[in-house]
N, C-alpha and C. Protein backbone atom coordinates (compact mmCIF):
# COMPACT_ATOMS: atom_id res chain seq x y z
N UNK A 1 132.24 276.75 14.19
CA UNK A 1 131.38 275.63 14.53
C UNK A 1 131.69 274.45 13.63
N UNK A 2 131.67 273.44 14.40
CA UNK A 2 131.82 272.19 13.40
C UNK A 2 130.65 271.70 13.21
N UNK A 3 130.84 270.79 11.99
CA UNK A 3 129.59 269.37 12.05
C UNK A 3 129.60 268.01 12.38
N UNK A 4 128.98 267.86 13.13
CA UNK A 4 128.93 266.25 13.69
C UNK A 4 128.25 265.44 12.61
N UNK A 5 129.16 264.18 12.09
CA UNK A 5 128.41 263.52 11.20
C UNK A 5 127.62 262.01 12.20
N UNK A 6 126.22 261.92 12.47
CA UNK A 6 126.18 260.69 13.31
C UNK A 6 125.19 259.20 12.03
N UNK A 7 124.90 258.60 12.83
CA UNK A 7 124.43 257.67 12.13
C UNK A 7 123.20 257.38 13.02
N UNK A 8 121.71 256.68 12.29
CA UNK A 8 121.04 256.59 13.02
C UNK A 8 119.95 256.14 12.33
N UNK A 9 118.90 255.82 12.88
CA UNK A 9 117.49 254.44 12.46
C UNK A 9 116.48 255.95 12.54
N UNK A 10 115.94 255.89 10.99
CA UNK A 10 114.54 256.72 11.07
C UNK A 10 113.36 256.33 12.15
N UNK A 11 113.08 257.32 12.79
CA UNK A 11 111.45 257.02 13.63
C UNK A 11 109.80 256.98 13.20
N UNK A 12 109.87 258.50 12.19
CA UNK A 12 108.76 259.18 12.26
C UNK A 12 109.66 259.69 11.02
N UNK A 13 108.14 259.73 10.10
CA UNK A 13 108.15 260.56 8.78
C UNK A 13 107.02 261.94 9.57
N UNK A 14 107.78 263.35 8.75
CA UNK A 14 107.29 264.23 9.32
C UNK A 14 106.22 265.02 7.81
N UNK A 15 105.80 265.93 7.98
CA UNK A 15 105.45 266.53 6.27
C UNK A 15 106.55 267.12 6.12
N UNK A 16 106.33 267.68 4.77
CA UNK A 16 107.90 268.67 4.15
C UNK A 16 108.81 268.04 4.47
N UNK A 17 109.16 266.23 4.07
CA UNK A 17 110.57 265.55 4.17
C UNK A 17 111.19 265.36 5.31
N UNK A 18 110.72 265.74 6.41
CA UNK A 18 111.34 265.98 7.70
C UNK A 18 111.07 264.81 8.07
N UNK A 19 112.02 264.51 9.40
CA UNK A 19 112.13 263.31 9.87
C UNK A 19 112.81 263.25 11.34
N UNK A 20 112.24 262.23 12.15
CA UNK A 20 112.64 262.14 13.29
C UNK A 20 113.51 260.92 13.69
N UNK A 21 115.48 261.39 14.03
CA UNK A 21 116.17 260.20 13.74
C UNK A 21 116.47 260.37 14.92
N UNK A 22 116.63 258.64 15.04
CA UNK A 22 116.98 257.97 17.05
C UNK A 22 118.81 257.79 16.46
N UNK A 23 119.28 257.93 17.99
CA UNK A 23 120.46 257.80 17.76
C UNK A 23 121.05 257.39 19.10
N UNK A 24 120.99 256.00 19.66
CA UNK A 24 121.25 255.89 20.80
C UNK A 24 119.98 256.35 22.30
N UNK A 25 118.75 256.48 21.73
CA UNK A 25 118.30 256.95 22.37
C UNK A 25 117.69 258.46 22.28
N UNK A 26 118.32 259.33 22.01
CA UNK A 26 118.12 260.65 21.30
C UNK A 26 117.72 260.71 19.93
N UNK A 27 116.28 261.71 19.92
CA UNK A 27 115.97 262.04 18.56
C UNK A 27 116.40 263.57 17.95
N UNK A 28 116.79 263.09 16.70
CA UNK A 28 116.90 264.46 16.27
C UNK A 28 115.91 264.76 14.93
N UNK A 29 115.76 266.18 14.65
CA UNK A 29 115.18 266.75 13.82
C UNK A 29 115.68 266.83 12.71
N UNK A 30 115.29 265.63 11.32
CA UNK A 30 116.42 266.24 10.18
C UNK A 30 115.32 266.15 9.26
N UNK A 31 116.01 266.78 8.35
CA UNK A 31 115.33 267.12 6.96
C UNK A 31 116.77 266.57 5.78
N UNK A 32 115.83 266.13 4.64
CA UNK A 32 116.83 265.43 3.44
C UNK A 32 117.47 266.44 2.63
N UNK A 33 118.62 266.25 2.27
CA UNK A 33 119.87 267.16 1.63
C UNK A 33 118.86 267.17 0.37
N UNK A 34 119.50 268.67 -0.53
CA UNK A 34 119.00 268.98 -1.64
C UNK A 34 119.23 267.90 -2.99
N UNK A 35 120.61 267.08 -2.62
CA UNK A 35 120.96 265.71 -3.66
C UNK A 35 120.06 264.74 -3.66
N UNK A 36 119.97 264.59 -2.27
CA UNK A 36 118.62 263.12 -2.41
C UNK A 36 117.12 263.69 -2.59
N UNK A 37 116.70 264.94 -2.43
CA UNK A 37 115.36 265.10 -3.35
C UNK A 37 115.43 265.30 -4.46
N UNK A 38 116.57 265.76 -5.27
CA UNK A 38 117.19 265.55 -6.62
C UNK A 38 116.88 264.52 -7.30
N UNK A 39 117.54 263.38 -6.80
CA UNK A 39 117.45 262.34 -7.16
C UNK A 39 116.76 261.50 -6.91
N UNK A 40 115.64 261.74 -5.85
CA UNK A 40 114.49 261.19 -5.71
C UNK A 40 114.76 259.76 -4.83
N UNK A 41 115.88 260.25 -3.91
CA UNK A 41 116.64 258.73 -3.05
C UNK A 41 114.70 258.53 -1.50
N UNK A 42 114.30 257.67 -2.08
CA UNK A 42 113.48 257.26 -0.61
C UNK A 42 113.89 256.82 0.53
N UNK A 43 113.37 257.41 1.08
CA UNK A 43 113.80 257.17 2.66
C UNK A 43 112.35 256.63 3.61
N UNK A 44 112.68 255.64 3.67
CA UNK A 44 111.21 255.18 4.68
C UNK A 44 111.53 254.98 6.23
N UNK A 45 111.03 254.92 7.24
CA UNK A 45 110.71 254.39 8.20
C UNK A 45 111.59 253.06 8.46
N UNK A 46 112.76 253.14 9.56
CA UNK A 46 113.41 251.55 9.80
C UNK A 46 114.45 251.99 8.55
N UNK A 47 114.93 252.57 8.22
CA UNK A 47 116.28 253.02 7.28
C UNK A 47 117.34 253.67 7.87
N UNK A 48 118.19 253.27 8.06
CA UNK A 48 119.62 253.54 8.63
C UNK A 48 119.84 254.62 7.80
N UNK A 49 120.40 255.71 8.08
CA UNK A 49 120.98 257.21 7.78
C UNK A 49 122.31 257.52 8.64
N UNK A 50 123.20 258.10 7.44
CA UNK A 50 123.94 259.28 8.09
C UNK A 50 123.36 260.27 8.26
N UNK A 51 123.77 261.21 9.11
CA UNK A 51 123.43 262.51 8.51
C UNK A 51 124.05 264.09 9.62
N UNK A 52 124.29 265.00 9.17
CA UNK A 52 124.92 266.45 9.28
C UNK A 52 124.49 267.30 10.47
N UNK A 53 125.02 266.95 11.46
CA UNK A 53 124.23 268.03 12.79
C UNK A 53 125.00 269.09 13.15
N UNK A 54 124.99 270.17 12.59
CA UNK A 54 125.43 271.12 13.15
C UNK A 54 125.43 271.68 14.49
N UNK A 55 126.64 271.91 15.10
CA UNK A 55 126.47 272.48 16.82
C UNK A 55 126.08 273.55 16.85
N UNK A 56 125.05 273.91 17.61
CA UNK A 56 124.18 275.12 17.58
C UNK A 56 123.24 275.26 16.81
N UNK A 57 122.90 274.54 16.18
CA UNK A 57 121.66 274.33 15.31
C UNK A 57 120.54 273.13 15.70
N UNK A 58 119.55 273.56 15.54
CA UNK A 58 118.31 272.59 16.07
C UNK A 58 117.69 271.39 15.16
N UNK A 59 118.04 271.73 13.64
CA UNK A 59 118.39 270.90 12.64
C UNK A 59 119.33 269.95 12.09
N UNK A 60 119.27 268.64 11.72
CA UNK A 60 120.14 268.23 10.94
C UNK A 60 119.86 267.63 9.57
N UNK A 61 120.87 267.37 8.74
CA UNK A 61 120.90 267.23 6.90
C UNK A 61 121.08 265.85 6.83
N UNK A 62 119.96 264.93 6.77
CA UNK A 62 119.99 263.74 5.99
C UNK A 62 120.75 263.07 4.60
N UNK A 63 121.98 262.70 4.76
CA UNK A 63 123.11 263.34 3.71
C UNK A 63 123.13 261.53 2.93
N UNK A 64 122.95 260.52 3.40
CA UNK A 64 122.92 259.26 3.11
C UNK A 64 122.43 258.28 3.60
N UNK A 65 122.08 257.45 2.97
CA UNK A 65 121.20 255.92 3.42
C UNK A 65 121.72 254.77 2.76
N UNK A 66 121.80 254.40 4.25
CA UNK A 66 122.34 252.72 4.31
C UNK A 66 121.40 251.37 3.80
């Protein structure tokens, strides 16, 4: 399986870091990589993200912010 890296505009802050990212129209389900709660990177609402979608997985890894 590969990973799709996409890019995309936060929607919705979820609890437990989770987050709902638009991407053309499509939302996906991501949650923030273990580096940026590390380091305490904020992520608000209207913030451009990369982030890690695995094929076959219902999750993806919030890996950077633009």
């Amino acid at each position: 399986m590969s990973d799709e890296k996409l890019r995309g505009v936060i929607e919705e802050a979820l609890p437990n870091t989770q987050f709902r990212v638009s991407v053309e129209g499509t939302l996906y389900l991501c949650y923030l990589a273990g580096k940026m709660r590390h380091n305490r990177i904020m992520v608000a609402i209207g913030d451009c993200v990369e982030f890690v979608y695995p094929r076959g997985s219902s999750v993806g890894r919030i890996t950077r912010r633009f």
